[in-house]
N, C-alpha and C. Protein backbone atom coordinates (compact mmCIF):
# COMPACT_ATOMS: atom_id res chain seq x y z
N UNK A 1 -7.84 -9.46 -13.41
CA UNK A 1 -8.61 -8.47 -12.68
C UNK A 1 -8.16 -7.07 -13.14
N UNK A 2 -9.17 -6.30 -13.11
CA UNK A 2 -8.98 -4.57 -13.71
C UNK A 2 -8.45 -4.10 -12.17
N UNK A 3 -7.91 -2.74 -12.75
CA UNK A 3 -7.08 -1.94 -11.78
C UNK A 3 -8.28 -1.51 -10.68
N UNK A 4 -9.24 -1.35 -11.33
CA UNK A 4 -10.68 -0.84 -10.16
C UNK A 4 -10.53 -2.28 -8.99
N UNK A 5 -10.93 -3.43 -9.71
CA UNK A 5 -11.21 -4.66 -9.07
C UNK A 5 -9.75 -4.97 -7.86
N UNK A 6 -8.57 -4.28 -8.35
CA UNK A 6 -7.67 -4.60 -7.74
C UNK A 6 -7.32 -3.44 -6.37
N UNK A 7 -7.83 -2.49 -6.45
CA UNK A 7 -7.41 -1.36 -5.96
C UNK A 7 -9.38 -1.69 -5.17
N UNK A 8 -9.86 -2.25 -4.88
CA UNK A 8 -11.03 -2.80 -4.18
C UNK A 8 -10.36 -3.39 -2.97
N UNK A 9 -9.64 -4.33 -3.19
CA UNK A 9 -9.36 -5.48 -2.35
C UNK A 9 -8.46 -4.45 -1.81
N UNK A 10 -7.58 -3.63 -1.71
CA UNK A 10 -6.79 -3.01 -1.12
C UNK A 10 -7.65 -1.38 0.18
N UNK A 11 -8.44 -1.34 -0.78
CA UNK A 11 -9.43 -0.22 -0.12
C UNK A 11 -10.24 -1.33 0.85
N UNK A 12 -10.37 -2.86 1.09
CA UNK A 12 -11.37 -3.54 1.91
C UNK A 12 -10.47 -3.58 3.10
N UNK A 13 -8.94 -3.83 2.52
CA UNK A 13 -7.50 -3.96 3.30
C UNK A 13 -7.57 -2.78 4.53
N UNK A 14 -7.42 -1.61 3.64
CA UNK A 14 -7.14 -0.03 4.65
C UNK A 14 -8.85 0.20 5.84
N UNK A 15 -9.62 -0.22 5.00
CA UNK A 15 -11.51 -0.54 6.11
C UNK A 15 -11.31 -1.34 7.11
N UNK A 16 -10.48 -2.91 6.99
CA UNK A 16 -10.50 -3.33 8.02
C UNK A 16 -9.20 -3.14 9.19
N UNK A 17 -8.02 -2.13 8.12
CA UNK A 17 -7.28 -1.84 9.61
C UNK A 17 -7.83 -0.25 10.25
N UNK A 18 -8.70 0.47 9.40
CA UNK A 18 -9.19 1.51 10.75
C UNK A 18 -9.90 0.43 11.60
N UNK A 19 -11.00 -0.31 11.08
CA UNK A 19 -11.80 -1.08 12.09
C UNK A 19 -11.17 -1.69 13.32
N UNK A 20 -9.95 -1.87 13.39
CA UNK A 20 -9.28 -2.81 14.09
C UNK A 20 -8.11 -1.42 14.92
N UNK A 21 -8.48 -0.20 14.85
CA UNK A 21 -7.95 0.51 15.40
C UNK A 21 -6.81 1.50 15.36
N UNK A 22 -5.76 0.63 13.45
CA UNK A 22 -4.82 0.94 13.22
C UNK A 22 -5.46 2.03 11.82
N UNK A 23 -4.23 2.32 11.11
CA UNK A 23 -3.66 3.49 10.39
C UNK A 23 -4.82 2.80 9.04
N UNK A 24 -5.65 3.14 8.33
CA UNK A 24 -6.37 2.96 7.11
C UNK A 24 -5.69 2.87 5.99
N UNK A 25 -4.50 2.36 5.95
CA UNK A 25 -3.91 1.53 4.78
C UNK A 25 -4.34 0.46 3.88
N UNK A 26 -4.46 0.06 3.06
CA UNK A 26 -4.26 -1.24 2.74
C UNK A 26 -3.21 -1.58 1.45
N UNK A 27 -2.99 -2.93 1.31
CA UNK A 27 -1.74 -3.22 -0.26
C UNK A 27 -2.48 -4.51 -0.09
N UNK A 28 -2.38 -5.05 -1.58
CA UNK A 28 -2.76 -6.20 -1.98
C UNK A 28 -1.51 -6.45 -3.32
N UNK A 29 -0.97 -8.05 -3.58
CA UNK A 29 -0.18 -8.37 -4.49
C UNK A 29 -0.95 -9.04 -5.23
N UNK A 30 -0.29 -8.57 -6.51
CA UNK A 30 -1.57 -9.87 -7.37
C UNK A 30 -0.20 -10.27 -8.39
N UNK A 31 -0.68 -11.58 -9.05
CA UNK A 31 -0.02 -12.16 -9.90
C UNK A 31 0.04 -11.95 -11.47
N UNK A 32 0.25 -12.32 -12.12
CA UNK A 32 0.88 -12.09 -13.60
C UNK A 32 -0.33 -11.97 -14.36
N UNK A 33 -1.76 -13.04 -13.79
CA UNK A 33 -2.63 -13.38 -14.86
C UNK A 33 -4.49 -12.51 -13.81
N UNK A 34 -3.41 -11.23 -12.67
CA UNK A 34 -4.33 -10.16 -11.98
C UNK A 34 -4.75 -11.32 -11.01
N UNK A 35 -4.37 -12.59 -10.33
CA UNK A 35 -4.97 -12.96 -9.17
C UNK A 35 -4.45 -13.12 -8.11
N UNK A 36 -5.45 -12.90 -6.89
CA UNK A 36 -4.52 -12.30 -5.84
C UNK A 36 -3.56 -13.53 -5.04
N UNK A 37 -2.37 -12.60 -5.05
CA UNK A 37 -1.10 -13.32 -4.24
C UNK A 37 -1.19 -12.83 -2.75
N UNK A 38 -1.86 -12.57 -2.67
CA UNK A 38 -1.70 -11.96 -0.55
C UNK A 38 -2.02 -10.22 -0.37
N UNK A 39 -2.92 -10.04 0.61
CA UNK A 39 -3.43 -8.87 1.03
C UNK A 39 -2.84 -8.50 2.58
N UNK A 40 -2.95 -7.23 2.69
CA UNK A 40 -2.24 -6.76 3.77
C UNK A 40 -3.36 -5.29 4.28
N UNK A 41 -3.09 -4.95 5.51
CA UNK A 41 -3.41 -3.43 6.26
C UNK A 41 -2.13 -3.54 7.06
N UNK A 42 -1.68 -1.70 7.41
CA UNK A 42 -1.05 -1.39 8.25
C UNK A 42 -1.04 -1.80 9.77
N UNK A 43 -0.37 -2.27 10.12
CA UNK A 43 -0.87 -3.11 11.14
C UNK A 43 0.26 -2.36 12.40
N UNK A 44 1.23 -1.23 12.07
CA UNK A 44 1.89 -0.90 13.13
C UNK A 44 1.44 -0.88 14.52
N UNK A 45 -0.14 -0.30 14.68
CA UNK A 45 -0.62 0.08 15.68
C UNK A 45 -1.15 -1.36 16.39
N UNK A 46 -1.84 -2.16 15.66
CA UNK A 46 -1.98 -3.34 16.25
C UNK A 46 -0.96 -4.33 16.71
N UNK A 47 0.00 -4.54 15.77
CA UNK A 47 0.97 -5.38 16.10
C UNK A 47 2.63 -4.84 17.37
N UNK A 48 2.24 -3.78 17.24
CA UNK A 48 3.49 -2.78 17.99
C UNK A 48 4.48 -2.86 17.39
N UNK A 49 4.60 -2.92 15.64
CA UNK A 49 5.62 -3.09 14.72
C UNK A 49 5.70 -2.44 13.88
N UNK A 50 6.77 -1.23 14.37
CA UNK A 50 7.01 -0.04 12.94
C UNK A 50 6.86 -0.44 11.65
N UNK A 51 7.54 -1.77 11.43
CA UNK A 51 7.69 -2.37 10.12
C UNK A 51 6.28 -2.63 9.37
N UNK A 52 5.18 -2.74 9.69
CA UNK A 52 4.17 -3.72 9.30
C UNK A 52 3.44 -2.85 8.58
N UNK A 53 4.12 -1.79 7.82
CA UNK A 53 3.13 -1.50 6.63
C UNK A 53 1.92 -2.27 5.72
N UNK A 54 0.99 -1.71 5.13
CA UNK A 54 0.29 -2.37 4.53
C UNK A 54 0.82 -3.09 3.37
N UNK A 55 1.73 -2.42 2.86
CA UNK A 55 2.92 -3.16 1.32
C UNK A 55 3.52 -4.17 1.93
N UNK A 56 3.75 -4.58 2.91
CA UNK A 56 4.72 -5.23 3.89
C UNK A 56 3.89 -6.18 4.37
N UNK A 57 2.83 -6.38 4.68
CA UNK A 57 1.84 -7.67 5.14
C UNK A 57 1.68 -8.07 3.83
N UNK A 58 0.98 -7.26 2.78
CA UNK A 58 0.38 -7.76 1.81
C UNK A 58 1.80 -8.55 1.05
N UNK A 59 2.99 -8.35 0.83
CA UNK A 59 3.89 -9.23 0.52
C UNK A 59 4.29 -10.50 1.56
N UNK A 60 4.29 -10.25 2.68
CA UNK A 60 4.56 -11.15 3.38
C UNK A 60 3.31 -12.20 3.48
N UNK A 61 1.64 -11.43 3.11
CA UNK A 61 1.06 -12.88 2.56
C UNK A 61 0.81 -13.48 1.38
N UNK A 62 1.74 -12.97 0.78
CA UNK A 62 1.79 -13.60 -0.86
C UNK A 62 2.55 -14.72 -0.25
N UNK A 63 3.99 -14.89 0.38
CA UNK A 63 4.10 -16.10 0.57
C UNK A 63 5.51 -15.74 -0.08
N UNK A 64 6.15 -16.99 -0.75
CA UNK A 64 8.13 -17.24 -1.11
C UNK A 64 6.95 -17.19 -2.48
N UNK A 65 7.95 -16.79 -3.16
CA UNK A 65 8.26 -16.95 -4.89
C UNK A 65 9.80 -16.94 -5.32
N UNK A 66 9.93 -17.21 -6.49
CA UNK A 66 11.13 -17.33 -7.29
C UNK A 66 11.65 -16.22 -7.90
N UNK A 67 10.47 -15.53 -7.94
CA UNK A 67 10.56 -14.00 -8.49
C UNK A 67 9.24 -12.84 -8.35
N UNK A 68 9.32 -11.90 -8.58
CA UNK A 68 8.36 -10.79 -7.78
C UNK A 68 7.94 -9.85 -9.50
N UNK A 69 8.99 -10.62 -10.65
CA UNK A 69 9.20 -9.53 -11.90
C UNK A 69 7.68 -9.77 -12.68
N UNK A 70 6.85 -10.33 -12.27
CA UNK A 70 5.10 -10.63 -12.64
C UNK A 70 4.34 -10.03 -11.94
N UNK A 71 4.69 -9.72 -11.03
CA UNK A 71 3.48 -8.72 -9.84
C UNK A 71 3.10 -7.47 -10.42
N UNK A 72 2.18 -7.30 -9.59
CA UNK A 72 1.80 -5.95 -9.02
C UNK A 72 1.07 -5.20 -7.60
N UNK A 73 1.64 -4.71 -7.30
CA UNK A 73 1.65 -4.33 -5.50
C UNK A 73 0.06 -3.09 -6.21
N UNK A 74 -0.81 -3.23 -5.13
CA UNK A 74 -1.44 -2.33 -5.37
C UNK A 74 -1.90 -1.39 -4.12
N UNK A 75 -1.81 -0.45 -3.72
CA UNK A 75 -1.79 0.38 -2.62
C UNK A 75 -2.86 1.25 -2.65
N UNK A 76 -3.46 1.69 -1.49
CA UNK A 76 -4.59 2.73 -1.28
C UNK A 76 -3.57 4.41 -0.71
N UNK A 77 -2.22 4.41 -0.85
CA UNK A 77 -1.58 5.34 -0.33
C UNK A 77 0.07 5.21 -1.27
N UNK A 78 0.23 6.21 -2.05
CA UNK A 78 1.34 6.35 -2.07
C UNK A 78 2.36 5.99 -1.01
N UNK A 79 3.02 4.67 -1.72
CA UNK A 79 4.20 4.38 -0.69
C UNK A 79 5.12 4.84 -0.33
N UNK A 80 5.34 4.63 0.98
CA UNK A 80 6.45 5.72 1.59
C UNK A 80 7.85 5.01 0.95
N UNK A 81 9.15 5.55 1.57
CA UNK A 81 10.38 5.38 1.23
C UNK A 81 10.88 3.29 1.19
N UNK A 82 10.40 3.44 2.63
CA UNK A 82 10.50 1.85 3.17
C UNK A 82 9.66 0.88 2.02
N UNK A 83 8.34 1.07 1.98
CA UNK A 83 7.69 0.07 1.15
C UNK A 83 8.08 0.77 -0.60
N UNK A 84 8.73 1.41 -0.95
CA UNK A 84 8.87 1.59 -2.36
C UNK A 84 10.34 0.99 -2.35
N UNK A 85 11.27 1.00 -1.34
CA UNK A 85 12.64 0.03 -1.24
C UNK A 85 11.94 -1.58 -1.38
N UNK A 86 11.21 -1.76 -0.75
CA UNK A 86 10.59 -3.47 -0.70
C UNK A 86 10.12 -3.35 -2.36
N UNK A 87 9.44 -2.76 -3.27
CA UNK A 87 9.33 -3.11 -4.30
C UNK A 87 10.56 -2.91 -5.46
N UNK A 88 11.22 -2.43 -4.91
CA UNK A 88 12.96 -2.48 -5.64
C UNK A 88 13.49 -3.38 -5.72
N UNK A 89 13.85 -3.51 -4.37
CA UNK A 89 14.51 -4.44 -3.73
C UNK A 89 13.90 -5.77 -4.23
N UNK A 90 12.89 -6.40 -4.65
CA UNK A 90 12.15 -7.46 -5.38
C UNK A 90 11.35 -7.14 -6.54
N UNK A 91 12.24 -6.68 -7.18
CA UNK A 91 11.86 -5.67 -8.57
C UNK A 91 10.19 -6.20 -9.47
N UNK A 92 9.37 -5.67 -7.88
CA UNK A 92 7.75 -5.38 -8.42
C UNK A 92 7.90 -4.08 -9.53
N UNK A 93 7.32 -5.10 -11.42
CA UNK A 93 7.33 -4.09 -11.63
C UNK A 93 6.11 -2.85 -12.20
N UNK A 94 5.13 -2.94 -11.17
CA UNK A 94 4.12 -2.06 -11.48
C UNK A 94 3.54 -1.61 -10.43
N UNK A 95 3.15 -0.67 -9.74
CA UNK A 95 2.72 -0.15 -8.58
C UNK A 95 1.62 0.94 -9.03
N UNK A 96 0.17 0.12 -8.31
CA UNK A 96 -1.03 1.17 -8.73
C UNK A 96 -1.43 1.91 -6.94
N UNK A 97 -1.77 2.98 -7.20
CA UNK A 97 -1.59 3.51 -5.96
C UNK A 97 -3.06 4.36 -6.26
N UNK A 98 -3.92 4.49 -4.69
CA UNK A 98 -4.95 4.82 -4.91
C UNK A 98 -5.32 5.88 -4.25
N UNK A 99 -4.23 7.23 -3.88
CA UNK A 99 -3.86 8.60 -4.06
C UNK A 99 -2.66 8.67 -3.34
N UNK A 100 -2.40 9.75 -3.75
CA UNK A 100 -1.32 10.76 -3.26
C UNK A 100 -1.29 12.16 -2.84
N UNK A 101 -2.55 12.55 -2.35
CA UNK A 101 -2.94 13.69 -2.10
C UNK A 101 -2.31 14.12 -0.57
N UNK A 102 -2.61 12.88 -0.05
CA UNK A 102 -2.50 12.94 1.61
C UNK A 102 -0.97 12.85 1.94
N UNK A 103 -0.13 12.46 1.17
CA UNK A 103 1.36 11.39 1.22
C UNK A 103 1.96 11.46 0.16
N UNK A 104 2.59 12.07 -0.25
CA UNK A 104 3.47 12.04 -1.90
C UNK A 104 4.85 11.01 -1.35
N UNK A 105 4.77 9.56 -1.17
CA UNK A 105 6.00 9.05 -0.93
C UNK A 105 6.98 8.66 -2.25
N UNK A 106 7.17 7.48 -2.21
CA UNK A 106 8.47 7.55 -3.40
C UNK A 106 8.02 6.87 -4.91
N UNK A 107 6.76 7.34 -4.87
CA UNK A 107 6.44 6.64 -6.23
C UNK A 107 7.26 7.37 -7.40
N UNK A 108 7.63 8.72 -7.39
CA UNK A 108 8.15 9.44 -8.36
C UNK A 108 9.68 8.83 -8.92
N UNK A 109 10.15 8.16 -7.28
CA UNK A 109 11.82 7.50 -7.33
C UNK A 109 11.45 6.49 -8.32
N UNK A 110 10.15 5.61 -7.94
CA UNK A 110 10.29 4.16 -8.26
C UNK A 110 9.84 4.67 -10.10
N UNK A 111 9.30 5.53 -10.09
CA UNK A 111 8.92 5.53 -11.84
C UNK A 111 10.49 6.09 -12.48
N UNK A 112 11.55 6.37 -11.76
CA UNK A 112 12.29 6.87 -12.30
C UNK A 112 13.53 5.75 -12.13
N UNK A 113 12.61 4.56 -11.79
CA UNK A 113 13.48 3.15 -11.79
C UNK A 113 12.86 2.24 -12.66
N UNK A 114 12.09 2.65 -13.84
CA UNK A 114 11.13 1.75 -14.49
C UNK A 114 10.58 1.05 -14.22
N UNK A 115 9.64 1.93 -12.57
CA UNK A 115 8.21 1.04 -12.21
C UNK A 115 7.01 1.45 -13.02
N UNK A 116 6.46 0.87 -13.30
CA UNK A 116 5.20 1.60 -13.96
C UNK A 116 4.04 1.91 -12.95
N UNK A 117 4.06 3.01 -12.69
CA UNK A 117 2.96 3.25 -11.94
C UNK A 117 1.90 4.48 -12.52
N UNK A 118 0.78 3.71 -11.67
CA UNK A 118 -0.82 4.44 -12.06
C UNK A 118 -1.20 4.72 -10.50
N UNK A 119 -1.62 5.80 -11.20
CA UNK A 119 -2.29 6.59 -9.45
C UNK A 119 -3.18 6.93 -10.24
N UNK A 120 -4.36 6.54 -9.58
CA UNK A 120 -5.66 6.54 -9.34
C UNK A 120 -6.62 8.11 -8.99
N UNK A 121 -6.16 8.57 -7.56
CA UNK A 121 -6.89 9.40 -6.98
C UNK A 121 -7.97 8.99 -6.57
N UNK A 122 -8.53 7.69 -6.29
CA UNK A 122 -9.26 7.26 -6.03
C UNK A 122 -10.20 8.51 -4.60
N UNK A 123 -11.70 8.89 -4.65
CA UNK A 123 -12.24 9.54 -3.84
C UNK A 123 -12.17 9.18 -2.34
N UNK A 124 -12.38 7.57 -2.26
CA UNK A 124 -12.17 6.79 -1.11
C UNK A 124 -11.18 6.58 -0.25
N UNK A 125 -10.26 6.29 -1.39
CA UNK A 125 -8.99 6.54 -0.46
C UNK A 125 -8.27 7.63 -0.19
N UNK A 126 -8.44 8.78 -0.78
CA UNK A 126 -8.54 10.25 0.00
C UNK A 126 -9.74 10.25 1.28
N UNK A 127 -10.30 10.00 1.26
CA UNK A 127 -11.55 10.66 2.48
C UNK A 127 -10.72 9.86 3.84
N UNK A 128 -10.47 8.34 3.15
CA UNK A 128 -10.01 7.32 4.71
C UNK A 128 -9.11 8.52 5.25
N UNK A 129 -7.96 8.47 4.63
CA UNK A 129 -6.79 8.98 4.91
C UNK A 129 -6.89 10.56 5.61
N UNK A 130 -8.36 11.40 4.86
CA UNK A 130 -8.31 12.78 5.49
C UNK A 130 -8.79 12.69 6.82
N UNK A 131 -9.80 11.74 6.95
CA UNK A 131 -10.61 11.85 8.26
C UNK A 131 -9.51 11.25 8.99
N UNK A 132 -8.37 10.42 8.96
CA UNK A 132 -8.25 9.44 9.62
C UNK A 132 -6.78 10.84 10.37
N UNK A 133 -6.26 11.67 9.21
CA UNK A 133 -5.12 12.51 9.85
C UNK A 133 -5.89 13.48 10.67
N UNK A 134 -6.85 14.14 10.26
CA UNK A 134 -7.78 14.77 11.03
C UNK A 134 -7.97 14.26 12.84
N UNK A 135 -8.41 13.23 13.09
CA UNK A 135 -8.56 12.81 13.93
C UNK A 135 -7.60 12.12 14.75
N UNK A 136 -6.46 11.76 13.73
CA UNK A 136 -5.25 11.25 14.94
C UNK A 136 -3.87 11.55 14.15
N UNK A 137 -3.69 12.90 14.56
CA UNK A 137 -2.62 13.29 13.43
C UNK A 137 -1.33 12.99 13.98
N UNK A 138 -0.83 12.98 15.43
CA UNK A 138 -0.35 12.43 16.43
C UNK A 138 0.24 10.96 15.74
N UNK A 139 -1.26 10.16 15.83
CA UNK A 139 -0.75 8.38 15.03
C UNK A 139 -0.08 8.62 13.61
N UNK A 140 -0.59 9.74 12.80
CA UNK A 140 0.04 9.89 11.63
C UNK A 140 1.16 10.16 11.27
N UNK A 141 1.45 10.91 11.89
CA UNK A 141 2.98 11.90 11.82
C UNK A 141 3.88 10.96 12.34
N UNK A 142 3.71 9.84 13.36
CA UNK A 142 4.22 8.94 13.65
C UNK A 142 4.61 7.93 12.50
N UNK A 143 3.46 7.32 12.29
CA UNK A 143 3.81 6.73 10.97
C UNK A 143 4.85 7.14 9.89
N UNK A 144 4.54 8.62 9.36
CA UNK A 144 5.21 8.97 8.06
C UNK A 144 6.56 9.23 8.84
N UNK A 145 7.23 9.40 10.36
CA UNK A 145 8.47 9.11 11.07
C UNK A 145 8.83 11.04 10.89
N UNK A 146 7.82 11.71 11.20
CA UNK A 146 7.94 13.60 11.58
C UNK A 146 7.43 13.76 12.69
């Protein structure tokens, strides 16, 4: 699968957690040969769990592996500190991110750990993210922990 096709499933991810009330995230993992290993949305607000980033579901439904060094995490938001430690920490090594306009988190650390990452700027996933701080900047600022 192309980086568009992959960074889709992650933008369907961040659609269905505004729908559902929470933060417009999404992460999707895909495997060595681009097919998907498990999708995720931010789910803090639904689940009442700081932890449940969208990088953080979407790994936790990939499932156990033996190793993480074939992936690629693909995000609609520059990952914050926490989910760029989870791709260290299981040395994902490529991270496509589908802006950073709204959120500059630690993609700059992780490229300076030989992640390879592509940021996008994707239009879509700027607009989720503007309307969504716009309207509940309160839930946001929460999230990013200011």
């Amino acid at each position: 699968m192309d980086v568009a096709g992959m960074l889709e499933v992650a933008v369907d991810e961040a659609r269905r957690g505004l729908a559902e009330g929470g933060i417009p995230i999404g992460a999707a993992l895909f495997g060595p040969a681009g097919e998907l290993l498990g999708s995720g949305h931010n789910r803090r607000v639904q689940d009442d769990d700081p932890s449940m980033h969208a990088e953080t579901a979407a790994f936790r439904n990939a499932g156990r592996r033996r190793h993480y060094r074939d992936t690629a995490m693909v995000t609609t938001l520059s990952p914050c500190w926490y989910c760029s430690g989870l791709v260290r920490q299981f040395a994902i090594p490529r991270v496509i991110i589908g802006e950073a306009r709204t959120f500059h988190g630690g993609h700059d650390w992780l490229a300076e750990h030989d992640v390879e990452i592509t940021l996008v700027e994707d239009p879509r996933c700027v607009d989720l993210m503007t309307e969504f701080i716009a309207a509940h900047p309160d839930l946001w600022y929460e999230d990013i922990g200011e």
